[in-house]
ModelCIF file with pLDDT and N, C-alpha, C, O atoms, coordinates in Angstrom:
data_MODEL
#
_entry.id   MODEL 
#
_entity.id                         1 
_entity.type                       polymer 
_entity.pdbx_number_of_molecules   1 
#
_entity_poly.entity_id                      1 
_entity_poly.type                           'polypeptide(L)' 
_entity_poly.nstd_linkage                   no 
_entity_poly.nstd_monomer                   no 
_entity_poly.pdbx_seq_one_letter_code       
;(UNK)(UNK)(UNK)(UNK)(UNK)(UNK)(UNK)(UNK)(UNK)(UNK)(UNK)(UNK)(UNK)(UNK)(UNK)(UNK)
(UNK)(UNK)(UNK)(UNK)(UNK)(UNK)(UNK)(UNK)(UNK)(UNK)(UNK)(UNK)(UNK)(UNK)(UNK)(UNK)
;
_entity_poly.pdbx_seq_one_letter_code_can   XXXXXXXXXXXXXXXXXXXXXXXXXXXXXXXX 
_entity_poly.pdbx_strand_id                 A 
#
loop_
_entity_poly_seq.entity_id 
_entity_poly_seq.num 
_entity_poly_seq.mon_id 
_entity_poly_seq.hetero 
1 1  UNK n 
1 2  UNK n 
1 3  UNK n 
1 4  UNK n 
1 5  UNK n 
1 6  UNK n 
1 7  UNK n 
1 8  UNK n 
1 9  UNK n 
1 10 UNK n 
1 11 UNK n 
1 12 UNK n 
1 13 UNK n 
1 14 UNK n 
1 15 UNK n 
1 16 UNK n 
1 17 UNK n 
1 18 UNK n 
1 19 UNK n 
1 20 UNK n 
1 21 UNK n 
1 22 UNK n 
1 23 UNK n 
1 24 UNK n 
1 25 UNK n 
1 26 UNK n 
1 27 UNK n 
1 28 UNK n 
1 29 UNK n 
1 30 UNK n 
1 31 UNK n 
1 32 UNK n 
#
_struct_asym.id          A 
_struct_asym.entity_id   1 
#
loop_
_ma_qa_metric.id 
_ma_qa_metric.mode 
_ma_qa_metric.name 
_ma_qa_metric.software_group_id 
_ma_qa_metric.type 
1 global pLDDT . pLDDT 
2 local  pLDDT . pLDDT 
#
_ma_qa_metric_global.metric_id      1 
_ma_qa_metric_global.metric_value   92.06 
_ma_qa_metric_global.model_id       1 
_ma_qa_metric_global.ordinal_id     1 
#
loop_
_ma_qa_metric_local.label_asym_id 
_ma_qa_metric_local.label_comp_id 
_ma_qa_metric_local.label_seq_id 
_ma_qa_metric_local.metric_id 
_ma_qa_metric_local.metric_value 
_ma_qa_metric_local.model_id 
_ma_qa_metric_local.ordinal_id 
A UNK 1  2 92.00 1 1  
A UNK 2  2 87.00 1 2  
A UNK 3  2 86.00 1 3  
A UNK 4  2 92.00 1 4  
A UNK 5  2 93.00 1 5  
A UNK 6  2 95.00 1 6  
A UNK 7  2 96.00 1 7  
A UNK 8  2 96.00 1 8  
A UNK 9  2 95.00 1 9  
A UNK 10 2 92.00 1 10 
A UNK 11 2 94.00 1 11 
A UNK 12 2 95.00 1 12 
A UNK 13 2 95.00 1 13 
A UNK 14 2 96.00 1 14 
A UNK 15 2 93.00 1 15 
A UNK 16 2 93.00 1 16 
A UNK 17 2 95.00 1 17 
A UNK 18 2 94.00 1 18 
A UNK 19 2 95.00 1 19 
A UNK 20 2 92.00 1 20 
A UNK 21 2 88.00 1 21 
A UNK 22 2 90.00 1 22 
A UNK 23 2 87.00 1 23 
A UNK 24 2 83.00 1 24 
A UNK 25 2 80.00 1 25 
A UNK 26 2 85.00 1 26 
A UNK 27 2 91.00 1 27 
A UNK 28 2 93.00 1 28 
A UNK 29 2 95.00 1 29 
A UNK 30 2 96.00 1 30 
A UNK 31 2 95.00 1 31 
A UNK 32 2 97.00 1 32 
#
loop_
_atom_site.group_PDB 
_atom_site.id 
_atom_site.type_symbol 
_atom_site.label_atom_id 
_atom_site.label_alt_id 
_atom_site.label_comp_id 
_atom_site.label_asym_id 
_atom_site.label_entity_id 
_atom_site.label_seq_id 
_atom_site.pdbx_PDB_ins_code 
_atom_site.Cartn_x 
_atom_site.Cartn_y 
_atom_site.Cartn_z 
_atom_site.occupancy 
_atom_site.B_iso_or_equiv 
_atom_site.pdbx_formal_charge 
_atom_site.auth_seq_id 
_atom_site.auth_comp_id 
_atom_site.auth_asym_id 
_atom_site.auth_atom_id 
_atom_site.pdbx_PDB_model_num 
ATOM 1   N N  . UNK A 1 1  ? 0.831  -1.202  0.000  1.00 92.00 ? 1  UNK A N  1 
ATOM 2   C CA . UNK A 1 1  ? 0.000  0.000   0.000  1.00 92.00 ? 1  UNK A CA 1 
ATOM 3   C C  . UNK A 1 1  ? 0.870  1.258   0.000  1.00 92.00 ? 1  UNK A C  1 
ATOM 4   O O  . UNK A 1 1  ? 1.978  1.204   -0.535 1.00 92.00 ? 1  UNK A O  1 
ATOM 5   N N  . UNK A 1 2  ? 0.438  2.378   0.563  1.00 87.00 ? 2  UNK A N  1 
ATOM 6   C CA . UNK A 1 2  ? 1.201  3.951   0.609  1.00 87.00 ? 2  UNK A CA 1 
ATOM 7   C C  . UNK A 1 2  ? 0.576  4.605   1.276  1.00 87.00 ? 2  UNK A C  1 
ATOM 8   O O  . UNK A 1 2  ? -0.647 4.510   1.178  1.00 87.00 ? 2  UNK A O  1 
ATOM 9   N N  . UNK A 1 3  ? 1.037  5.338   2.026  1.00 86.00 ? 3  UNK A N  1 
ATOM 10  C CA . UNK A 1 3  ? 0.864  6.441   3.250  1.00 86.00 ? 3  UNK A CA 1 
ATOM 11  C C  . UNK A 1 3  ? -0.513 7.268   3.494  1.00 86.00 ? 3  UNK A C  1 
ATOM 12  O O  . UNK A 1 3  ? -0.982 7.769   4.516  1.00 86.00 ? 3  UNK A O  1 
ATOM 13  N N  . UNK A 1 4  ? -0.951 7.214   2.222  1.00 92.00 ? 4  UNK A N  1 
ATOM 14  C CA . UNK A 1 4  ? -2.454 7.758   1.478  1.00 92.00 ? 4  UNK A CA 1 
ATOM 15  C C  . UNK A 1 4  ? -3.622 6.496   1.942  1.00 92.00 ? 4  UNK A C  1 
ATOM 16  O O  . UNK A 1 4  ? -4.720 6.662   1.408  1.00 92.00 ? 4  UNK A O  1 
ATOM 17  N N  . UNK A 1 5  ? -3.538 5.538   2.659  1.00 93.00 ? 5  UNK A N  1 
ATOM 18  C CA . UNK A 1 5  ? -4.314 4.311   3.163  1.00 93.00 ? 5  UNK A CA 1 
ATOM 19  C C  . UNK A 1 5  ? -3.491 3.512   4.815  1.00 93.00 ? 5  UNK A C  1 
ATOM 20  O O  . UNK A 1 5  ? -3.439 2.404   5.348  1.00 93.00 ? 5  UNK A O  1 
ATOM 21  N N  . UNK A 1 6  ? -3.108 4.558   5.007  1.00 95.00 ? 6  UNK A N  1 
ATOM 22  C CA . UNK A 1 6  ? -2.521 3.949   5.876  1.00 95.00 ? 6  UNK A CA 1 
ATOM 23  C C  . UNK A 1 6  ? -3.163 3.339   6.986  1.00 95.00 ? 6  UNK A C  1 
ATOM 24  O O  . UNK A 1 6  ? -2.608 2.725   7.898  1.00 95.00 ? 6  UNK A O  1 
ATOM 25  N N  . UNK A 1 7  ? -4.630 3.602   6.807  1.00 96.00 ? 7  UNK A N  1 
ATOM 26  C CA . UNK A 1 7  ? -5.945 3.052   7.982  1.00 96.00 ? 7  UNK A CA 1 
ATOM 27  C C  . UNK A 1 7  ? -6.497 2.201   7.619  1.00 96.00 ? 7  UNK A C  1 
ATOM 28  O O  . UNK A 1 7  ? -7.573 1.829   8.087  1.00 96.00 ? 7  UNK A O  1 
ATOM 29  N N  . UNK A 1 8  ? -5.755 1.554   6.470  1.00 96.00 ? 8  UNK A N  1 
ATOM 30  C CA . UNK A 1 8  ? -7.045 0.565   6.015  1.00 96.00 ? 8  UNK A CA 1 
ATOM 31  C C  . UNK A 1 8  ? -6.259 -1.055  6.569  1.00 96.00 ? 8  UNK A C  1 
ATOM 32  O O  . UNK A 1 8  ? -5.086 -1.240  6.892  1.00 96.00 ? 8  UNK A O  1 
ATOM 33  N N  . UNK A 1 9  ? -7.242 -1.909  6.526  1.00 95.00 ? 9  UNK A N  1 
ATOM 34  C CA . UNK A 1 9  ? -6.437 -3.386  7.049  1.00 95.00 ? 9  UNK A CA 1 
ATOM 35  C C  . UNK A 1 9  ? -6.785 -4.072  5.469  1.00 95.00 ? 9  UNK A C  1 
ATOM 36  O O  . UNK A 1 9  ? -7.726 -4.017  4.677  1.00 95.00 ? 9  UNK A O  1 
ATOM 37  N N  . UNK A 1 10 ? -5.514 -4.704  5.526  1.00 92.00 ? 10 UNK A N  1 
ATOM 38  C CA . UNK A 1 10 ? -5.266 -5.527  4.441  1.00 92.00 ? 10 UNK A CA 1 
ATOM 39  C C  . UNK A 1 10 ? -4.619 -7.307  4.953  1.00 92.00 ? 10 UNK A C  1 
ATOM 40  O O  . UNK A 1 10 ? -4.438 -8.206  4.131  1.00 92.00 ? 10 UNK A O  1 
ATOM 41  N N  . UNK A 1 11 ? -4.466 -7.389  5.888  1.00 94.00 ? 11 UNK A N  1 
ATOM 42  C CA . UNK A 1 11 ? -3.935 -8.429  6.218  1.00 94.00 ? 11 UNK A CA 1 
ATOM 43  C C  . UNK A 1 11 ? -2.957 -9.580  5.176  1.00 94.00 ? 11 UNK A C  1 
ATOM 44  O O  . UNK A 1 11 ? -3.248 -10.711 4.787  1.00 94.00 ? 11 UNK A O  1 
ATOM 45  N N  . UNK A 1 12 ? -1.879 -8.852  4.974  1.00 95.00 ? 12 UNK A N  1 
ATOM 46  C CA . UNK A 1 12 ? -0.929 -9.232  4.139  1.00 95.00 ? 12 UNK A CA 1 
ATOM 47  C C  . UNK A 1 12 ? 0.160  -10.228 4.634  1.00 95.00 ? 12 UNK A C  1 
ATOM 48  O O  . UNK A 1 12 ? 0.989  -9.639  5.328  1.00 95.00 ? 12 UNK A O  1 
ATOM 49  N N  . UNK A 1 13 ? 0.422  -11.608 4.484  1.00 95.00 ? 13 UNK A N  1 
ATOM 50  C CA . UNK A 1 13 ? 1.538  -12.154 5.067  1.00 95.00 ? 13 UNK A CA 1 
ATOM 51  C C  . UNK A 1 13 ? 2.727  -12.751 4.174  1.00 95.00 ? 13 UNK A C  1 
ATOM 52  O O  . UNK A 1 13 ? 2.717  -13.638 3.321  1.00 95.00 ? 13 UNK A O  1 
ATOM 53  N N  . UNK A 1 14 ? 3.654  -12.023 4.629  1.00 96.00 ? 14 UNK A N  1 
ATOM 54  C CA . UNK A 1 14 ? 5.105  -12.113 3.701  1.00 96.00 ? 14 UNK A CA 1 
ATOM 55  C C  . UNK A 1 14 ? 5.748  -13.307 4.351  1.00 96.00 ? 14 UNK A C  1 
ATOM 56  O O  . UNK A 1 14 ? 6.057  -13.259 5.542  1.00 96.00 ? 14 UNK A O  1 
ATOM 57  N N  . UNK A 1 15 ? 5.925  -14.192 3.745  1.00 93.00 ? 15 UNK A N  1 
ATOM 58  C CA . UNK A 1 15 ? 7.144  -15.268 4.270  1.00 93.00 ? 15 UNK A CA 1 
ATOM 59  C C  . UNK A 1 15 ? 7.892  -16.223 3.329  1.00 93.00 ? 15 UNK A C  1 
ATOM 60  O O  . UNK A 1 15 ? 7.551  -16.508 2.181  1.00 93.00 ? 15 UNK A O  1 
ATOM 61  N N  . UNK A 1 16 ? 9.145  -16.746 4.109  1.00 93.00 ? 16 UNK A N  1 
ATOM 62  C CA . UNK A 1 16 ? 9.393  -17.588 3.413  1.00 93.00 ? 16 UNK A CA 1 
ATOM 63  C C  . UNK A 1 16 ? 10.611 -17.028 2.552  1.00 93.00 ? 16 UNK A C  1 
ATOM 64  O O  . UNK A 1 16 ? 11.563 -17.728 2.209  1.00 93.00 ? 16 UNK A O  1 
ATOM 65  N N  . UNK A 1 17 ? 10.438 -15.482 2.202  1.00 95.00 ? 17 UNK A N  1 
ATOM 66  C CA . UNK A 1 17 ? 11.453 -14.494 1.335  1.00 95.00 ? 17 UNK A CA 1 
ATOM 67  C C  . UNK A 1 17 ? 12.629 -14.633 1.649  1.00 95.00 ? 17 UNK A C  1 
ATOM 68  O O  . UNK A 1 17 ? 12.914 -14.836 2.829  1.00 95.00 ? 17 UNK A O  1 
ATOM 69  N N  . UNK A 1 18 ? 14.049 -14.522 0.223  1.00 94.00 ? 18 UNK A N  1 
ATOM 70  C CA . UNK A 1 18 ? 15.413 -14.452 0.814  1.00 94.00 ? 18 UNK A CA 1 
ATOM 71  C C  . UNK A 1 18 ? 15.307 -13.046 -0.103 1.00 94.00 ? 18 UNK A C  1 
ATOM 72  O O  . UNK A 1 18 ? 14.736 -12.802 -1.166 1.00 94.00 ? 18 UNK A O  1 
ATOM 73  N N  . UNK A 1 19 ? 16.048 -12.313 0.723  1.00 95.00 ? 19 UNK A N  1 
ATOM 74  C CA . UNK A 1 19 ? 16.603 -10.779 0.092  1.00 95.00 ? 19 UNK A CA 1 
ATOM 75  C C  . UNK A 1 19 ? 17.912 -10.870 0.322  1.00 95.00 ? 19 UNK A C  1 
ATOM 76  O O  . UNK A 1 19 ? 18.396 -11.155 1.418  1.00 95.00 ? 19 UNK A O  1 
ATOM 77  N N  . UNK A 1 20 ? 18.510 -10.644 -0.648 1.00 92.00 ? 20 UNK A N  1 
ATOM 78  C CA . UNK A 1 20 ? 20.003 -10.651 -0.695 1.00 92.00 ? 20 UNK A CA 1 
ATOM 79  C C  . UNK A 1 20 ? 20.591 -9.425  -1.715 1.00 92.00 ? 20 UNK A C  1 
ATOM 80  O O  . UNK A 1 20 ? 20.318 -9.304  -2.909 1.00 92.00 ? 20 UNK A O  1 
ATOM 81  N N  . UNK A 1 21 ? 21.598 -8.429  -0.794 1.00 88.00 ? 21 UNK A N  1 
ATOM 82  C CA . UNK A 1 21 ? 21.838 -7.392  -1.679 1.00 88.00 ? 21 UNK A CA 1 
ATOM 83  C C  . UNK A 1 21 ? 21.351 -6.352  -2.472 1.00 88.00 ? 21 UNK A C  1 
ATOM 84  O O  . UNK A 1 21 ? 21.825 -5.615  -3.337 1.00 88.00 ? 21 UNK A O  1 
ATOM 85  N N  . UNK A 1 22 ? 19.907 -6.551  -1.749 1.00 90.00 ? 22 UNK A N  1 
ATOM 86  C CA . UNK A 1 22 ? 18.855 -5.285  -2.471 1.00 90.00 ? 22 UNK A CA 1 
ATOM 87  C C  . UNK A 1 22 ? 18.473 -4.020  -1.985 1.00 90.00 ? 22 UNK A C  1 
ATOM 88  O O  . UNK A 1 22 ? 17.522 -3.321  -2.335 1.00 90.00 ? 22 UNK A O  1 
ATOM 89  N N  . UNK A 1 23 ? 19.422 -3.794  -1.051 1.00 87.00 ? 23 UNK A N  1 
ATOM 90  C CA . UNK A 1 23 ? 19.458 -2.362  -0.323 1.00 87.00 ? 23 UNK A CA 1 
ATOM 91  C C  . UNK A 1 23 ? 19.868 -1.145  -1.581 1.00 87.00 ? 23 UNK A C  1 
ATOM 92  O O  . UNK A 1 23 ? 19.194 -0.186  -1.958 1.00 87.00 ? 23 UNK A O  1 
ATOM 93  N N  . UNK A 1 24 ? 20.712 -1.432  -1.864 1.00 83.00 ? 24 UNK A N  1 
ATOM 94  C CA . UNK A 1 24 ? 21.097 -0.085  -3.064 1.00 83.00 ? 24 UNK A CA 1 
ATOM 95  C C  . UNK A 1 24 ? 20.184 0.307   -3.716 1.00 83.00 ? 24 UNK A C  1 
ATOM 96  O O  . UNK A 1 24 ? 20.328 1.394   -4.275 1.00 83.00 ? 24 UNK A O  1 
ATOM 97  N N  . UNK A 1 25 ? 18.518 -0.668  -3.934 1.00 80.00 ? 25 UNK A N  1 
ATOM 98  C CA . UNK A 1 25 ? 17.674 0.094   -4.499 1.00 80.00 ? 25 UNK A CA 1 
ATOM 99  C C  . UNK A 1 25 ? 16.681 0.758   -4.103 1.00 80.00 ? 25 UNK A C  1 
ATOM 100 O O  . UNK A 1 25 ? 15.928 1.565   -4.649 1.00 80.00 ? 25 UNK A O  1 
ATOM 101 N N  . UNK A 1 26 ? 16.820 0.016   -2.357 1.00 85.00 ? 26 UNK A N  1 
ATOM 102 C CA . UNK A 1 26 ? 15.611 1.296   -1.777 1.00 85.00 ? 26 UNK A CA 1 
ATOM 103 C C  . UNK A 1 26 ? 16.213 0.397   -0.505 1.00 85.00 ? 26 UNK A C  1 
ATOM 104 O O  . UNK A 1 26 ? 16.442 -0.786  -0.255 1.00 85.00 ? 26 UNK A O  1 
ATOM 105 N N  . UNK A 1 27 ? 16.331 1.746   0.164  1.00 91.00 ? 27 UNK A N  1 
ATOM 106 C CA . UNK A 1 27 ? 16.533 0.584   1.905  1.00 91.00 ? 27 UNK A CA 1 
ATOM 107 C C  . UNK A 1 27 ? 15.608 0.211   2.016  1.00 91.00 ? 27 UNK A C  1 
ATOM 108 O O  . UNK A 1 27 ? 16.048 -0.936  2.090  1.00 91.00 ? 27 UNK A O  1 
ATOM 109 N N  . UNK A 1 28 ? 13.994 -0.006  2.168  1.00 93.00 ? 28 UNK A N  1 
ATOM 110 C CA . UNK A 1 28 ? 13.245 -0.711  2.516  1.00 93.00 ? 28 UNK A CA 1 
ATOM 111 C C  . UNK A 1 28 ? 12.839 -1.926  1.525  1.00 93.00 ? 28 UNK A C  1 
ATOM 112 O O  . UNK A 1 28 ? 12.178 -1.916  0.486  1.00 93.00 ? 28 UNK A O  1 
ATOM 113 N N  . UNK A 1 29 ? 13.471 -2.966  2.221  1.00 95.00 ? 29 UNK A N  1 
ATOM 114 C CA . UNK A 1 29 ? 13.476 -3.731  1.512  1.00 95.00 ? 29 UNK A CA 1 
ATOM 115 C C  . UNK A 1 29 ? 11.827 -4.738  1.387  1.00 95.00 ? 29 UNK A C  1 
ATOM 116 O O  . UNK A 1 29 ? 11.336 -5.396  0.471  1.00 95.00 ? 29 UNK A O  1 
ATOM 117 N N  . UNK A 1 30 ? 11.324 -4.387  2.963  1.00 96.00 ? 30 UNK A N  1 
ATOM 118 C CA . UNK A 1 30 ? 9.841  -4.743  2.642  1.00 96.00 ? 30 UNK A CA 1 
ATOM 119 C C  . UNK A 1 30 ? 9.581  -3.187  3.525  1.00 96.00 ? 30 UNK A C  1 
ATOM 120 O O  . UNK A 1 30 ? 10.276 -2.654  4.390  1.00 96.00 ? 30 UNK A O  1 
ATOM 121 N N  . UNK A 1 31 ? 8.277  -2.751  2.886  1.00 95.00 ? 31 UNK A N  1 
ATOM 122 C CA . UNK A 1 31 ? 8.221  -1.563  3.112  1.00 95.00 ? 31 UNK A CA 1 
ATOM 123 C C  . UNK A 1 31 ? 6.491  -1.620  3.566  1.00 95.00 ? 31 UNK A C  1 
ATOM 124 O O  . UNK A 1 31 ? 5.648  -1.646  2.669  1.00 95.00 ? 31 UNK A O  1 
ATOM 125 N N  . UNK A 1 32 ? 6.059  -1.636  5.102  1.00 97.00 ? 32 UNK A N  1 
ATOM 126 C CA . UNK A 1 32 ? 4.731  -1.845  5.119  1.00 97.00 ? 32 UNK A CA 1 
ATOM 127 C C  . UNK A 1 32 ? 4.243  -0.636  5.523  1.00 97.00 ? 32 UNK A C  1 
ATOM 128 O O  . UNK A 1 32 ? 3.029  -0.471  5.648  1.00 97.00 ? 32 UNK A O  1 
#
């Protein structure tokens, strides 16, 4: 989502993810 919904519930579950080395394109690499 984005800052413009930030009240709404979405119940989103991230798992399981490998991030490797993906900071240089945005520090947030999960961005909730």
């Amino acid at each position: 989502s984005n800052g413009a919904t930030s009240t709404y519930v979405c119940r989103t579950v991230v798992e399981h993810c490998y991030f490797e080395n993906t900071g240089p394109g945005d520090s947030e690499v999960i961005s909730v």
